[in-house]
Protein backbone atom coordinates (compact mmCIF):
# COMPACT_ATOMS: atom_id res chain seq x y z
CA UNK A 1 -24.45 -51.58 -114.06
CA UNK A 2 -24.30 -47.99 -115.10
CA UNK A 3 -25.22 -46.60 -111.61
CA UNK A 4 -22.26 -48.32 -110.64
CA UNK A 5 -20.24 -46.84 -113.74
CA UNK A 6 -21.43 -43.22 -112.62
CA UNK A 7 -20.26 -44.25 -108.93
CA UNK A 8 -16.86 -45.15 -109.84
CA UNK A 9 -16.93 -42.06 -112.23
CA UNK A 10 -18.14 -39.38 -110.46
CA UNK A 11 -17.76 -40.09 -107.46
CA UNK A 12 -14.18 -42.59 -106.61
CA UNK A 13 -12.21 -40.78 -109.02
CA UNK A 14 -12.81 -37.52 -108.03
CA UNK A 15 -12.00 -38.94 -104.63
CA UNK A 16 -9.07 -41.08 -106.11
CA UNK A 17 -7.59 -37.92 -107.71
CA UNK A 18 -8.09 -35.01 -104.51
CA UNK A 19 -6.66 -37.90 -102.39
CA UNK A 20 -3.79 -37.89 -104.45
CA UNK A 21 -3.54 -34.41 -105.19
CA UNK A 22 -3.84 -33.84 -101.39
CA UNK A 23 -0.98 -36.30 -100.18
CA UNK A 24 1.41 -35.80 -103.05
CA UNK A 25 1.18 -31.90 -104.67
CA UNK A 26 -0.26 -30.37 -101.83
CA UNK A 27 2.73 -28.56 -99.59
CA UNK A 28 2.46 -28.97 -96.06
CA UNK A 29 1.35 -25.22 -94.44
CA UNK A 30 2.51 -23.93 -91.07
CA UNK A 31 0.98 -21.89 -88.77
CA UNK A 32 2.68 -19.13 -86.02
CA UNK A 33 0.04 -17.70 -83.47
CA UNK A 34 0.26 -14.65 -81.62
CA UNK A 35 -2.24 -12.77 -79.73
CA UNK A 36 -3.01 -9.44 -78.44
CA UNK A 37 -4.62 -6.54 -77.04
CA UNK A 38 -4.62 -2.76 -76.87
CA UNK A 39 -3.98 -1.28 -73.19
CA UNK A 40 -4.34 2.17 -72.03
CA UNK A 41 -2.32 3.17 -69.19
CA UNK A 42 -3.19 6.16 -67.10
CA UNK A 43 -1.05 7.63 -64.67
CA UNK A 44 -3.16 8.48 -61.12
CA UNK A 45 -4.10 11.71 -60.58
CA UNK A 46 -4.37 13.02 -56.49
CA UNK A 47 -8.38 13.38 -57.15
CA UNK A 48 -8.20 9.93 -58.42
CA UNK A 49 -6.17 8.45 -55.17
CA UNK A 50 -8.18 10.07 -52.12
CA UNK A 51 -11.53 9.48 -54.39
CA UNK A 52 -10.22 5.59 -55.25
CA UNK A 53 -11.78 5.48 -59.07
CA UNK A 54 -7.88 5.21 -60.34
CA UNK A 55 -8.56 2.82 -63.46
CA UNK A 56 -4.67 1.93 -63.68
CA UNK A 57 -4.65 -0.39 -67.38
CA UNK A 58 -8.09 -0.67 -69.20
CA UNK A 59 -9.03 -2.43 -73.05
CA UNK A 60 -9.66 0.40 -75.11
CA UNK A 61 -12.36 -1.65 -77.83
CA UNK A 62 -12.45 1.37 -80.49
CA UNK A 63 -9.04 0.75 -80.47
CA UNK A 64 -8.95 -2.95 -80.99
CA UNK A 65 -11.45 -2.23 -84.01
CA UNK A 66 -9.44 -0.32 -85.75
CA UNK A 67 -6.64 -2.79 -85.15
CA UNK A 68 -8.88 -5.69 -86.49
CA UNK A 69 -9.15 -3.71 -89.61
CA UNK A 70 -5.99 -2.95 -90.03
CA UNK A 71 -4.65 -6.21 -89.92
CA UNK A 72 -7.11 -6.84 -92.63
CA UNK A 73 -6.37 -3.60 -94.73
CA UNK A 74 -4.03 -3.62 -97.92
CA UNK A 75 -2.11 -0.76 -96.30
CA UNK A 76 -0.68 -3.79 -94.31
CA UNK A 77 -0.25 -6.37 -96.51
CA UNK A 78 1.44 -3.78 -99.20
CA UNK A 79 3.93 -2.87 -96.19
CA UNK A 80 5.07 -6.60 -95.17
CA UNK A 81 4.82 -7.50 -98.84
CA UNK A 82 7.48 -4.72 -99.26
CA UNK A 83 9.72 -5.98 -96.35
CA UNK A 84 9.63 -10.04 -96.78
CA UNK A 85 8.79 -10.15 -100.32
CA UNK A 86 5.31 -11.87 -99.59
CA UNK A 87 4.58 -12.54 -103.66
CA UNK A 88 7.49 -14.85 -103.52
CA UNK A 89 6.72 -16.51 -100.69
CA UNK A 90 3.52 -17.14 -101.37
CA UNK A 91 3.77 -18.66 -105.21
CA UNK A 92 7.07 -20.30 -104.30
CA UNK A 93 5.13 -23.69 -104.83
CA UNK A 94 2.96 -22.69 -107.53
CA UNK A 95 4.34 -25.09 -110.30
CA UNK A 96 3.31 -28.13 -108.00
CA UNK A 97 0.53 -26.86 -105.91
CA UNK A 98 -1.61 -24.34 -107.54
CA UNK A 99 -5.04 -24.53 -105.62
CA UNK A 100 -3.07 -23.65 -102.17
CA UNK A 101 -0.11 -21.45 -103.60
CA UNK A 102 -0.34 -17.88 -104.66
CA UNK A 103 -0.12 -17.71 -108.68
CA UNK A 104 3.20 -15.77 -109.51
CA UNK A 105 2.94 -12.13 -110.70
CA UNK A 106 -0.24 -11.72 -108.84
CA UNK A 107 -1.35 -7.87 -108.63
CA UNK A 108 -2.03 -6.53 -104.45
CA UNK A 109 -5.48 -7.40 -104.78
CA UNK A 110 -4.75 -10.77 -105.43
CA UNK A 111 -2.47 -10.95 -102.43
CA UNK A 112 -4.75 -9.15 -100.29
CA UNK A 113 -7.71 -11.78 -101.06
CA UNK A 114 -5.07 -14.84 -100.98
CA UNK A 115 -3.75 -12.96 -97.43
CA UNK A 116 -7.24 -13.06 -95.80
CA UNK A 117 -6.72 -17.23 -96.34
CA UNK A 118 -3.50 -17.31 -94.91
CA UNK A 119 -3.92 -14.59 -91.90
CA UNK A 120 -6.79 -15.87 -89.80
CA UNK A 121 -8.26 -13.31 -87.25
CA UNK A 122 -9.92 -13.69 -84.39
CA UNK A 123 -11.58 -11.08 -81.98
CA UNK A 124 -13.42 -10.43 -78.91
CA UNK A 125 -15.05 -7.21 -79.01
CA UNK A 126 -16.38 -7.57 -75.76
CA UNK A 127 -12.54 -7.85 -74.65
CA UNK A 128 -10.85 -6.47 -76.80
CA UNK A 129 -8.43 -9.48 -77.24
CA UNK A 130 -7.47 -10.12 -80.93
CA UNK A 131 -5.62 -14.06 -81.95
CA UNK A 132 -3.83 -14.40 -85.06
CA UNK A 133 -3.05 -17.36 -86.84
CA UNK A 134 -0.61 -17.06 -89.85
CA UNK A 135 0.02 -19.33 -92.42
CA UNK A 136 2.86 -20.27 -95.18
CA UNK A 137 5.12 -23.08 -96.42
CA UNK A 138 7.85 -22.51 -93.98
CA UNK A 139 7.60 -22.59 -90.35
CA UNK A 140 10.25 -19.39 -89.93
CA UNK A 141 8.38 -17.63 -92.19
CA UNK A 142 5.35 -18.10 -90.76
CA UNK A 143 6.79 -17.08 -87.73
CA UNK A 144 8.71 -13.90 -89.12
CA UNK A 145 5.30 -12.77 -90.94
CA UNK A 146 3.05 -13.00 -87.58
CA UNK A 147 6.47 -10.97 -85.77
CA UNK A 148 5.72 -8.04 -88.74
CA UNK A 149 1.89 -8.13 -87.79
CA UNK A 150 2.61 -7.20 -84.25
CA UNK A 151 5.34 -4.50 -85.23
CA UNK A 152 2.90 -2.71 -87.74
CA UNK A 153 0.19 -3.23 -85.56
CA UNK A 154 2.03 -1.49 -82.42
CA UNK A 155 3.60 1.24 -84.56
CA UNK A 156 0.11 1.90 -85.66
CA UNK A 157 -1.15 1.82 -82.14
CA UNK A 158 1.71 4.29 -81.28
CA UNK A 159 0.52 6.44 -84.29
CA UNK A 160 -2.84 6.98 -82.79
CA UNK A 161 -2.02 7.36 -79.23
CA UNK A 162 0.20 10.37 -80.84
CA UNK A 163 -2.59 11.74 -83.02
CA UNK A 164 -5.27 11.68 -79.71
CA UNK A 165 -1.98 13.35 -77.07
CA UNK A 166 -1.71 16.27 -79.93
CA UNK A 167 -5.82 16.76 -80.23
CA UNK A 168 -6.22 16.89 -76.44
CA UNK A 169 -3.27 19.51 -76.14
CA UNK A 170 -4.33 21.22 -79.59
CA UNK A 171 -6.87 23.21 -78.04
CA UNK A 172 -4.96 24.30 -75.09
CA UNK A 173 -1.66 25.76 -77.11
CA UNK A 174 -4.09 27.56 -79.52
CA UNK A 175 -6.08 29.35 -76.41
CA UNK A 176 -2.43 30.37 -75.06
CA UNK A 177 -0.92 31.18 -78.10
CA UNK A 178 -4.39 33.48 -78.27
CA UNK A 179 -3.80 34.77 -74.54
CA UNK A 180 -0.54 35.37 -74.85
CA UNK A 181 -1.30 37.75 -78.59
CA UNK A 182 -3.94 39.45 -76.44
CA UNK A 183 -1.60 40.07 -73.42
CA UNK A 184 1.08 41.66 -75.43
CA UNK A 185 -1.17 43.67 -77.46
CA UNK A 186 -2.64 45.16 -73.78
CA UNK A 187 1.28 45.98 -72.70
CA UNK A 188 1.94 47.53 -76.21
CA UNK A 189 -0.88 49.35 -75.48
CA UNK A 190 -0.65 50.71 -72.20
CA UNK A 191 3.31 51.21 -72.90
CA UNK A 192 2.24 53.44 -76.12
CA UNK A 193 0.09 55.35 -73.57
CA UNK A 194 2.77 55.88 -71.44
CA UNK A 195 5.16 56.92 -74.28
CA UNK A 196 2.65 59.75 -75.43
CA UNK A 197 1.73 61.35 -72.43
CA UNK A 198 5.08 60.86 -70.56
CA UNK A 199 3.19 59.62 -67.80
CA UNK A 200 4.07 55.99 -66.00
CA UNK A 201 1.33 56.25 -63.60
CA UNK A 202 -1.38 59.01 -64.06
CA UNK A 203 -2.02 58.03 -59.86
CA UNK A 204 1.57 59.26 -58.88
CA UNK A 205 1.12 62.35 -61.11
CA UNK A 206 -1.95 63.62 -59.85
CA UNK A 207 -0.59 63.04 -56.38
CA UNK A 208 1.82 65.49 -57.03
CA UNK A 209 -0.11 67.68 -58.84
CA UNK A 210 -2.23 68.10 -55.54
CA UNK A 211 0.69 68.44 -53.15
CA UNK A 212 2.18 70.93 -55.94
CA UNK A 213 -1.93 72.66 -55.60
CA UNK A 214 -1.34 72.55 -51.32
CA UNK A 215 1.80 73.81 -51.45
CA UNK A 216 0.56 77.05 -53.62
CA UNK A 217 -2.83 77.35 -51.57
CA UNK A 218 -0.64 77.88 -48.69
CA UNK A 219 1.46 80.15 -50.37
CA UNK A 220 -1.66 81.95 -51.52
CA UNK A 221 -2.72 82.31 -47.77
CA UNK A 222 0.55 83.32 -46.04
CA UNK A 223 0.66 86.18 -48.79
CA UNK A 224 -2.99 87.13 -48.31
CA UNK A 225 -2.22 87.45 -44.81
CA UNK A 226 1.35 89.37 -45.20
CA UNK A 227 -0.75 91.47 -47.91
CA UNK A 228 -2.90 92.40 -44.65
CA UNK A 229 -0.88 93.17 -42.54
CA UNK A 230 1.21 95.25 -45.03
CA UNK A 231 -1.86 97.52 -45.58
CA UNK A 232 -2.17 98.43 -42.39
CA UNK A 233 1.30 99.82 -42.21
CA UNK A 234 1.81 101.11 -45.87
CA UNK A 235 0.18 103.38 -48.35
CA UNK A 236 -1.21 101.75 -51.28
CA UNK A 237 1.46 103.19 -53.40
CA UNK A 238 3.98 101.40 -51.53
CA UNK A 239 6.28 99.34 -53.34
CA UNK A 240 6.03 96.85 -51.32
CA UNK A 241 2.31 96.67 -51.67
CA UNK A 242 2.48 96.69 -55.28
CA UNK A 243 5.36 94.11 -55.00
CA UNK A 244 2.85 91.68 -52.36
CA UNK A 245 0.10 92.17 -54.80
CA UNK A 246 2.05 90.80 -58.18
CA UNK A 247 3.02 87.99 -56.13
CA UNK A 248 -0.80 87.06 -54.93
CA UNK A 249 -1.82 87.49 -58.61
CA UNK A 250 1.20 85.06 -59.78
CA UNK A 251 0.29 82.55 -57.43
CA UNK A 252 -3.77 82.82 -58.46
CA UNK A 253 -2.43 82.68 -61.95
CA UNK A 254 -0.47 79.36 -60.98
CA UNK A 255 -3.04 77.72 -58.97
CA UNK A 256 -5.85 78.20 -61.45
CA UNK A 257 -3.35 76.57 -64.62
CA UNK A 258 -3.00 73.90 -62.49
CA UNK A 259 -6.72 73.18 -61.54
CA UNK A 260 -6.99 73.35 -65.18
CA UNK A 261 -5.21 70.42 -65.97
CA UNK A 262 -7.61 68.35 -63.82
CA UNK A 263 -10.52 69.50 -65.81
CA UNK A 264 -10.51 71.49 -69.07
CA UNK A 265 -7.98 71.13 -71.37
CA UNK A 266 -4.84 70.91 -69.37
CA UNK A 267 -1.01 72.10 -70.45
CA UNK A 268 -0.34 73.44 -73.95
CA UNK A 269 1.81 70.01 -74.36
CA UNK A 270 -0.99 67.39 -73.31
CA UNK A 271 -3.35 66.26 -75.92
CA UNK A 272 -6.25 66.65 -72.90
CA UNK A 273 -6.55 66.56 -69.39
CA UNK A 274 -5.87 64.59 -66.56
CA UNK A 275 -9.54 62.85 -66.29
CA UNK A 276 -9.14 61.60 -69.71
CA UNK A 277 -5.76 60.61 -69.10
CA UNK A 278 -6.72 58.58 -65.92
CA UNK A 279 -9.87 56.99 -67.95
CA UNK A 280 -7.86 56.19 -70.91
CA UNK A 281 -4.81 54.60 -68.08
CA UNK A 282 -7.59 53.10 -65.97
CA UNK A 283 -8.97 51.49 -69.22
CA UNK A 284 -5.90 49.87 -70.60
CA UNK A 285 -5.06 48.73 -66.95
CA UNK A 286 -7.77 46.91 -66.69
CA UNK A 287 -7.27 45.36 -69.83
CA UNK A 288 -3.89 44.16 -69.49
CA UNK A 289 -4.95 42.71 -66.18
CA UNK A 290 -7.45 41.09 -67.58
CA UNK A 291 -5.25 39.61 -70.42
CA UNK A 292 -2.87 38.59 -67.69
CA UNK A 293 -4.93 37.09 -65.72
CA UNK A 294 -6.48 35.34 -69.20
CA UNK A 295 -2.65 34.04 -70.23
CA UNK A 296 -2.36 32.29 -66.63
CA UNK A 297 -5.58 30.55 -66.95
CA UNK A 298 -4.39 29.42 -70.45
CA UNK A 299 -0.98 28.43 -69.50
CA UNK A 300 -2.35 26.56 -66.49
CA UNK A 301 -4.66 24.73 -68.55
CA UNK A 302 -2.08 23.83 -71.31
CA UNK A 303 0.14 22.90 -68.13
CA UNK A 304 -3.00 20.05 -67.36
CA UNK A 305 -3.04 19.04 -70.48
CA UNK A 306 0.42 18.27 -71.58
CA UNK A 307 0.60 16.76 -67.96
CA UNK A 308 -2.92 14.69 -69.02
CA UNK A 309 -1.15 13.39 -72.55
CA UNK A 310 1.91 12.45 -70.82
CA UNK A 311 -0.08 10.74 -68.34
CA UNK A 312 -1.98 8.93 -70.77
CA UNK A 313 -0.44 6.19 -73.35
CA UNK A 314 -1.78 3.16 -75.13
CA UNK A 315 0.62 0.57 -75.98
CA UNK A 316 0.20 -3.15 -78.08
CA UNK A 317 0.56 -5.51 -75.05
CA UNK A 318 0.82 -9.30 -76.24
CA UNK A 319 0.23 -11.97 -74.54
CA UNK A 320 1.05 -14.74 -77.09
CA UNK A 321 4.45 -14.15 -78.65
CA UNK A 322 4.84 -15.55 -82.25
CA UNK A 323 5.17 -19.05 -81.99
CA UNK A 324 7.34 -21.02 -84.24
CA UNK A 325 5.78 -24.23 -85.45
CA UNK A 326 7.72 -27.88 -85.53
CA UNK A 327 5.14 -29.93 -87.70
CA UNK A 328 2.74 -28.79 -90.54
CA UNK A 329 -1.63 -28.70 -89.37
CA UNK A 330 -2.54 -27.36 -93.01
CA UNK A 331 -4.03 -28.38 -95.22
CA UNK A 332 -6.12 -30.77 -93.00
CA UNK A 333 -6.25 -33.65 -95.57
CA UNK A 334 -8.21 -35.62 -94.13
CA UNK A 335 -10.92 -32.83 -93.52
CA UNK A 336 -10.83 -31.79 -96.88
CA UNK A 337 -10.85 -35.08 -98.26
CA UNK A 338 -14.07 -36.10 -96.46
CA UNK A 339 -16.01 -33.13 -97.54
CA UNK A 340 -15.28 -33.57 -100.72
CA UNK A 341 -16.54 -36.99 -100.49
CA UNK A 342 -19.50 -35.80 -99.12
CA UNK A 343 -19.89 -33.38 -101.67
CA UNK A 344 -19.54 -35.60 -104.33
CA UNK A 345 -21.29 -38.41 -103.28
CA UNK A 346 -24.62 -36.01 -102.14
CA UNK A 347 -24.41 -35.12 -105.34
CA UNK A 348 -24.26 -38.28 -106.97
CA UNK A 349 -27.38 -39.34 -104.82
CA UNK A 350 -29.23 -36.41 -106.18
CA UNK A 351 -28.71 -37.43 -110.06
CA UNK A 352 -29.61 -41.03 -109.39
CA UNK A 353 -32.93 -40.10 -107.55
CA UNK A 354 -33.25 -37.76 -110.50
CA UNK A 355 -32.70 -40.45 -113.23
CA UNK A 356 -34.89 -42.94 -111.44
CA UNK A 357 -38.05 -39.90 -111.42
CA UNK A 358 -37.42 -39.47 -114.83
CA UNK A 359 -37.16 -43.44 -116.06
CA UNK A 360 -40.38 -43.64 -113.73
CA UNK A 361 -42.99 -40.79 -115.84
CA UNK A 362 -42.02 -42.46 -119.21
């Protein structure tokens, strides 16, 4: 008689009482699905077309990771909680069901643990394909919560493809924004040069220089040979001989100032002579041609990069919309009902075998 007391006891009126509490408190639940995955479209390339490896749309899995988190992550929940007012929503039937509902005034890490029941994940990582199944009292709402998933969820997608377009082009603006600092440093330069020696190309100069240097060797000779010819004539106190020989002396005088520019010390106005000049000009030539040459390697690198970012996009491609549901699946009552009779009546078993084992020793 009292192992059937304890059976009606402990184990058909626990039943009695979750069957009722299940079919008359507990609110019906329903659930909106939707389902997606990260792509990654790349724009082909000519190498990729005549070499055929063009990978037009691929699963990017890091990506879907990060998404999977996310969706679990109070960053979320605190932003649709902000938007729909998910507190409310969720302890709307709190008064009559308080095991399923959300209790009111609940702080976010309540609502984060009570949102991991409601917002069931699931995820391929070998695919990369994520399904979501959300839950709440009201079929719309259900519906408009799984529509906010995908919205943060692409927004965030959009955030990252941003963030990894500005670190591939990062690198190539700060080389050209280097090249281009070292390029017009070179022109200063060589324009400074230019400025204090009143030369624009030391090349040109010298060029005239010489043809200034032929001009008074020929002088010099023609003279030389009038000077001759003059003494054979004339006595050496001949004006004219004096006059010939003042104007060979001038011209040796002028020809040797000018060789002197090409080698020690130059004019009274240049700060030194023409084969530092030329080094010095030479030098900051190169330079600037190299800097040049450095800025178009740069700037045709950034070129391939901003033209590699804009190529490359990722995007939140579903292939589920959010589905609106027309009758209630949760809470399975009938599930829940037999497992708790299971429970219940395991555990009944177990006290009566331990009873019995006891009763048995005395």
């Amino acid at each position: 008689m009292g192992i059937l007391l304890s059976f009606l006891i402990l184990v058909l009126a626990p039943i009695g009482a979750a069957a009722y509490y299940l079919w008359t408190n507990a609110h019906d639940q329903f659930a909106s699905s939707v389902a997606f995955t990260v792509r990654r479209e790349e724009a082909p390339t000519a190498v990729d077309i005549l070499g055929g490896l063009t990978n037009f749309s691929s699963a990017s899995s890091s990506d879907s990771d990060v998404l999977f988190a996310f969706i679990q992550s109070h960053e979320l929940v605190s932003k649709i909680d902000a938007k729909l007012g998910l507190r409310e929503l969720y302890s709307a039937p709190y008064e009559t069901d308080p095991i399923f509902a959300l209790p009111p005034g609940a702080s976010i890490e309540d609502l984060l643990n009570f949102w991991q029941r409601m917002v069931r994940i699931s995820y391929a990582p070998g695919t990369g394909l994520i399904d979501v199944e959300v839950l709440s009292f009201d079929a719309a709402t259900s519906k408009r919560i799984a529509e906010e998933i995908f919205s943060e969820s692409s927004s965030m997608i959009n955030e990252l493809s941003a963030i990894a377009r500005e670190d591939a082009m990062r690198y190539a603006r700060e080389d050209l924004a280097t090249a281009l600092e070292q390029l017009s440093t070179a022109r200063q330069a060589l324009t400074a040069f230019r400025s204090r020696n009143q030369i624009v190309n030391p090349d040109a100069d010298i060029q005239v220089q010489m043809g200034l240097l032929g001009s008074l060797q020929q002088m010099l000779g023609q003279e030389l040979i009038d000077y001759d010819l003059l003494r054979e004539s004339a006595r050496k106190e001949d004006p004219r001989v004096i006059q010939a020989e003042r104007r060979i002396a001038a011209i040796r005088a002028r020809i040797q100032e000018e060789r002197q520019k090409f080698g020690s010390g130059g004019s009274e106005e240049e700060a030194g002579d023409y084969a530092d000049v030329v080094a010095e000009f030479e030098k900051l030539t190169v330079e600037r041609e190299f800097a040049e040459n450095k800025y178009t390697s740069a700037l045709s690198n950034f070129d391939a990069a901003q033209a590699n970012a804009q190529r490359q996009s990722r995007y939140l491609a579903a292939y589920v919309q959010p589905t609106l549901a027309e009758s209630p699946e949760y809470p399975r009552r009938e599930l829940i009902l037999g497992l708790v009779a299971l429970i219940l009546f395991g555990s009944w078993c177990i006290l009566v075998l331990v009873y019995y084992s006891l009763r048995d020793r005395r």
